[in-house]
C-alpha atoms as a PDB file:
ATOM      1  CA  UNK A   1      21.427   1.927  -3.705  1.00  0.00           C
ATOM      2  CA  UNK A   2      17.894   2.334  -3.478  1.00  0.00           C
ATOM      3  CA  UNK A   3      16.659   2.667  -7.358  1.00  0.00           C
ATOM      4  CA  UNK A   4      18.136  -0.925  -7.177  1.00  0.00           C
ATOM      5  CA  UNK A   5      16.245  -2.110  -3.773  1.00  0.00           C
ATOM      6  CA  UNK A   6      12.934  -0.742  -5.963  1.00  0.00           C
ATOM      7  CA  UNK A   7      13.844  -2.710  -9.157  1.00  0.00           C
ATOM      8  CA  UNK A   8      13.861  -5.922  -7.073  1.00  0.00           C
ATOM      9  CA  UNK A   9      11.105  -5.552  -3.888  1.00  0.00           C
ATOM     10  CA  UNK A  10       8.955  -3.031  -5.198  1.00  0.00           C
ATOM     11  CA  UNK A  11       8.235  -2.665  -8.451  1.00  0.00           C
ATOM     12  CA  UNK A  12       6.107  -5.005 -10.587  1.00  0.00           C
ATOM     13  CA  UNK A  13       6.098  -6.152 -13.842  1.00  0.00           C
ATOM     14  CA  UNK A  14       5.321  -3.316 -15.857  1.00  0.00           C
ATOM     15  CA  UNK A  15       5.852  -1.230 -13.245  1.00  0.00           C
ATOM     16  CA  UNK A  16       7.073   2.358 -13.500  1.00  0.00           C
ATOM     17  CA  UNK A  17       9.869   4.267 -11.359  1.00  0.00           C
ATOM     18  CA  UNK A  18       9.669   8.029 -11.618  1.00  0.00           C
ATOM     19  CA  UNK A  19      12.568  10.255  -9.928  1.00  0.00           C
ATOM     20  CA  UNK A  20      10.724  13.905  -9.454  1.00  0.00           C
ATOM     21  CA  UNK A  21      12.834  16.406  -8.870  1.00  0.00           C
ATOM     22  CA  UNK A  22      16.222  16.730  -6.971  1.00  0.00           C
ATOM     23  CA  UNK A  23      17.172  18.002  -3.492  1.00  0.00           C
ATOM     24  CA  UNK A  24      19.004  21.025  -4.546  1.00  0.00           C
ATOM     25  CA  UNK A  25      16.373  22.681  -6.536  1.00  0.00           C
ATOM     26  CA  UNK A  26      18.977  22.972  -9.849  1.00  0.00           C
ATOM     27  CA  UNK A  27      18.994  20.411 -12.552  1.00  0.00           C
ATOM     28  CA  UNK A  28      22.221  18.665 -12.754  1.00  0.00           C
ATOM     29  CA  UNK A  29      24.660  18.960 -15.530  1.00  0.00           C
ATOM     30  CA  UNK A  30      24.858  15.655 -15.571  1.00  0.00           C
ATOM     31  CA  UNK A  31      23.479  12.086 -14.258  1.00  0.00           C
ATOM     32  CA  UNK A  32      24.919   9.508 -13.879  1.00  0.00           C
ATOM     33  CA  UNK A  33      23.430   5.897 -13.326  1.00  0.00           C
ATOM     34  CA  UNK A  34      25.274   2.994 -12.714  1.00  0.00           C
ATOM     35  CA  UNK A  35      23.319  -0.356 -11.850  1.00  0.00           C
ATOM     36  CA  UNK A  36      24.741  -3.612 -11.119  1.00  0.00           C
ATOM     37  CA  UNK A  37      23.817  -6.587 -13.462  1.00  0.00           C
ATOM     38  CA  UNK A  38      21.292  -8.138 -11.365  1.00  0.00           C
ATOM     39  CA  UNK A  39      19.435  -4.704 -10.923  1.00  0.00           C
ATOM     40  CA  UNK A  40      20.040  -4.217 -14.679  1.00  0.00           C
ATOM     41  CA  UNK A  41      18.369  -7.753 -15.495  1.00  0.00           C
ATOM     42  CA  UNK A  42      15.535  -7.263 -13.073  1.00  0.00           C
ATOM     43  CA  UNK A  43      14.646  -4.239 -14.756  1.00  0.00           C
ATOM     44  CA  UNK A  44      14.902  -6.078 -18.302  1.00  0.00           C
ATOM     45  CA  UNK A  45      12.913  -9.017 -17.143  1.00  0.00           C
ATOM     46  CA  UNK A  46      10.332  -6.890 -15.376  1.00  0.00           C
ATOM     47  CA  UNK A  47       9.702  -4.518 -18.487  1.00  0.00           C
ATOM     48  CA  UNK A  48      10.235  -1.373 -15.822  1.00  0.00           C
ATOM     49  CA  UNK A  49       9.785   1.930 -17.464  1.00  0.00           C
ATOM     50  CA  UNK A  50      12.670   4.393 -15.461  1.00  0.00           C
ATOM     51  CA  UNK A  51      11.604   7.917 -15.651  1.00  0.00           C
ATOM     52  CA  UNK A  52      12.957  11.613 -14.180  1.00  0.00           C
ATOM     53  CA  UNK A  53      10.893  14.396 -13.842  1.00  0.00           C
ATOM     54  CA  UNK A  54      12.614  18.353 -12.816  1.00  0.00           C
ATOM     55  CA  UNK A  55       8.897  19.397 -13.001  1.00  0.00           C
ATOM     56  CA  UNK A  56       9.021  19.595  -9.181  1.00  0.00           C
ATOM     57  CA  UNK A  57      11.336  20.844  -6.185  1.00  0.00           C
ATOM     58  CA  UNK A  58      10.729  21.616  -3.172  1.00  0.00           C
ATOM     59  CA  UNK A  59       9.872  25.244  -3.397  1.00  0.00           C
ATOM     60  CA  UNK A  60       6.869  23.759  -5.940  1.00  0.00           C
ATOM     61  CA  UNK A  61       5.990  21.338  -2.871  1.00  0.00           C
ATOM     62  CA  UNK A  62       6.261  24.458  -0.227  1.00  0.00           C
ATOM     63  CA  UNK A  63       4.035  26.909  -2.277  1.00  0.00           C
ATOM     64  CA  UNK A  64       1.005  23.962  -2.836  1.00  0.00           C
ATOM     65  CA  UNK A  65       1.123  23.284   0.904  1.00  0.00           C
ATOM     66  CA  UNK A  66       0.638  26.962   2.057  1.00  0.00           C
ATOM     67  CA  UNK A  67      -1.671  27.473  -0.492  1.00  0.00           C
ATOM     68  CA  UNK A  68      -3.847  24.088   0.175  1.00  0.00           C
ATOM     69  CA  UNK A  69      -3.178  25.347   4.145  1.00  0.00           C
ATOM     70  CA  UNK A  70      -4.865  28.933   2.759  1.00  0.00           C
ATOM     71  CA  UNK A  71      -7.623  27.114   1.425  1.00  0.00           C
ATOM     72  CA  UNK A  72      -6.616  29.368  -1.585  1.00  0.00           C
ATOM     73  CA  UNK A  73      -6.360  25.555  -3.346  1.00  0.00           C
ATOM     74  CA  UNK A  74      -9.073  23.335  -3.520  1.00  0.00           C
ATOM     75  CA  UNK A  75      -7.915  19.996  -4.727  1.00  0.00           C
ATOM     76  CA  UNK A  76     -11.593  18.483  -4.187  1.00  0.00           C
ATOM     77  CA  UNK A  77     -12.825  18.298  -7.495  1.00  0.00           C
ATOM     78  CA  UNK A  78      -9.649  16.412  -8.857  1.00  0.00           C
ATOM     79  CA  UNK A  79     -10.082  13.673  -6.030  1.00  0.00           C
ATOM     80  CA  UNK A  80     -12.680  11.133  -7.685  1.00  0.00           C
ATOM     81  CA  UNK A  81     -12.892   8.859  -4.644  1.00  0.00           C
ATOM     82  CA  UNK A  82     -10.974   7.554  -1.243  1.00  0.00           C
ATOM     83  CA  UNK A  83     -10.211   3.623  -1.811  1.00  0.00           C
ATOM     84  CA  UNK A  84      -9.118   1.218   0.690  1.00  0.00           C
ATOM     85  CA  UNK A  85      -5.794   0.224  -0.300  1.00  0.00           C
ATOM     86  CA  UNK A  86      -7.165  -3.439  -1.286  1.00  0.00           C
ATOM     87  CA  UNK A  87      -9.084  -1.810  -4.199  1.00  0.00           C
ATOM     88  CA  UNK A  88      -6.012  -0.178  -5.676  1.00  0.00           C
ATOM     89  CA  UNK A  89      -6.423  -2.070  -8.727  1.00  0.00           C
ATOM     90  CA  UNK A  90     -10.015  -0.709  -8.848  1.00  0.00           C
ATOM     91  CA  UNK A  91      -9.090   2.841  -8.592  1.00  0.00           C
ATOM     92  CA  UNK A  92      -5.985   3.093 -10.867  1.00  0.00           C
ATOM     93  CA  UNK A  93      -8.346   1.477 -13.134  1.00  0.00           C
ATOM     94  CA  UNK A  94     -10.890   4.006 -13.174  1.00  0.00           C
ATOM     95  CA  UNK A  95      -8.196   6.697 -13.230  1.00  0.00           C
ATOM     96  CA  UNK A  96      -6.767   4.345 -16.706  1.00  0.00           C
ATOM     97  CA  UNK A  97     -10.096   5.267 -18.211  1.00  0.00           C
ATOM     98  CA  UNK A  98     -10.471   8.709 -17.352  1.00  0.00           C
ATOM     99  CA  UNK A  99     -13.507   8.284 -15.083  1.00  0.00           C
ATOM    100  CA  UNK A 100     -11.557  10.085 -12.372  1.00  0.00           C
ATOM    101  CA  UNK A 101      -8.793  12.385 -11.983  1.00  0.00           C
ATOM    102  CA  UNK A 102      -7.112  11.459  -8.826  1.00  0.00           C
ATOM    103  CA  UNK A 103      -7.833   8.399  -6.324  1.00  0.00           C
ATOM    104  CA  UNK A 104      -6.854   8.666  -3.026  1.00  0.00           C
ATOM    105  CA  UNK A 105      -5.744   5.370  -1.545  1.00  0.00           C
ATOM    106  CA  UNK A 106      -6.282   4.630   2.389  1.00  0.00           C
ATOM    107  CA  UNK A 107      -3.946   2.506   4.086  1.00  0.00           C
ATOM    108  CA  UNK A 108      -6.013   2.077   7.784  1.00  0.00           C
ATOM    109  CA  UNK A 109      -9.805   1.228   7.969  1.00  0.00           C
ATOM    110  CA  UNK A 110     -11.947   3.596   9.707  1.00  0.00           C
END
């Protein structure tokens, strides 16, 4: 199950998982969740905060990328600076006090 593979490689103390949206575009009438014990207890231990969001689908993700495509959408402003992925700690932290909206993270130099 992979909410279980993120509870033990991936996620940090602390750490947050957030489920956006589902792939049918309908909310479900119902959820069900069922973790084993040791994904259970690594949650626990690491303090993980499990979160869904319906707030978007993939029509939502369709409509931004034709209208970012337009040019009808200029995300610009919101971006407050492109950090090498080594100063991710930096940027969430200036995104923690409100100095910027959005960081963009860069995985490759250059």
């Amino acid at each position: 199950m992979l909410l279980e593979s993120v509870l033990h490689h991936a996620c940090f103390h602390a750490g947050q998982v957030e489920q956006i949206g589902n792939q049918s575009g309908e909310p479900p009438a119902a959820l069900e969740v069922e973790l084993e014990q040791p994904a259970l207890l690594a949650m626990v231990q690491k303090a993980v905060r499990l979160q869904g969001s319906f707030s978007h689908n993939w029509p939502v993700w369709e409509r931004v990328i034709a209208l970012l495509g337009s040019g009808a959408l200029d995300v610009r402003p919101l971006i407050g600076g492109v950090f090498p992925l080594r100063e991710w700690k930096a940027a969430f932290e200036k995104m923690e006090r409100g100095e910027i909206v959005k960081a963009v993270l860069r995985t490759r130099e250059g």
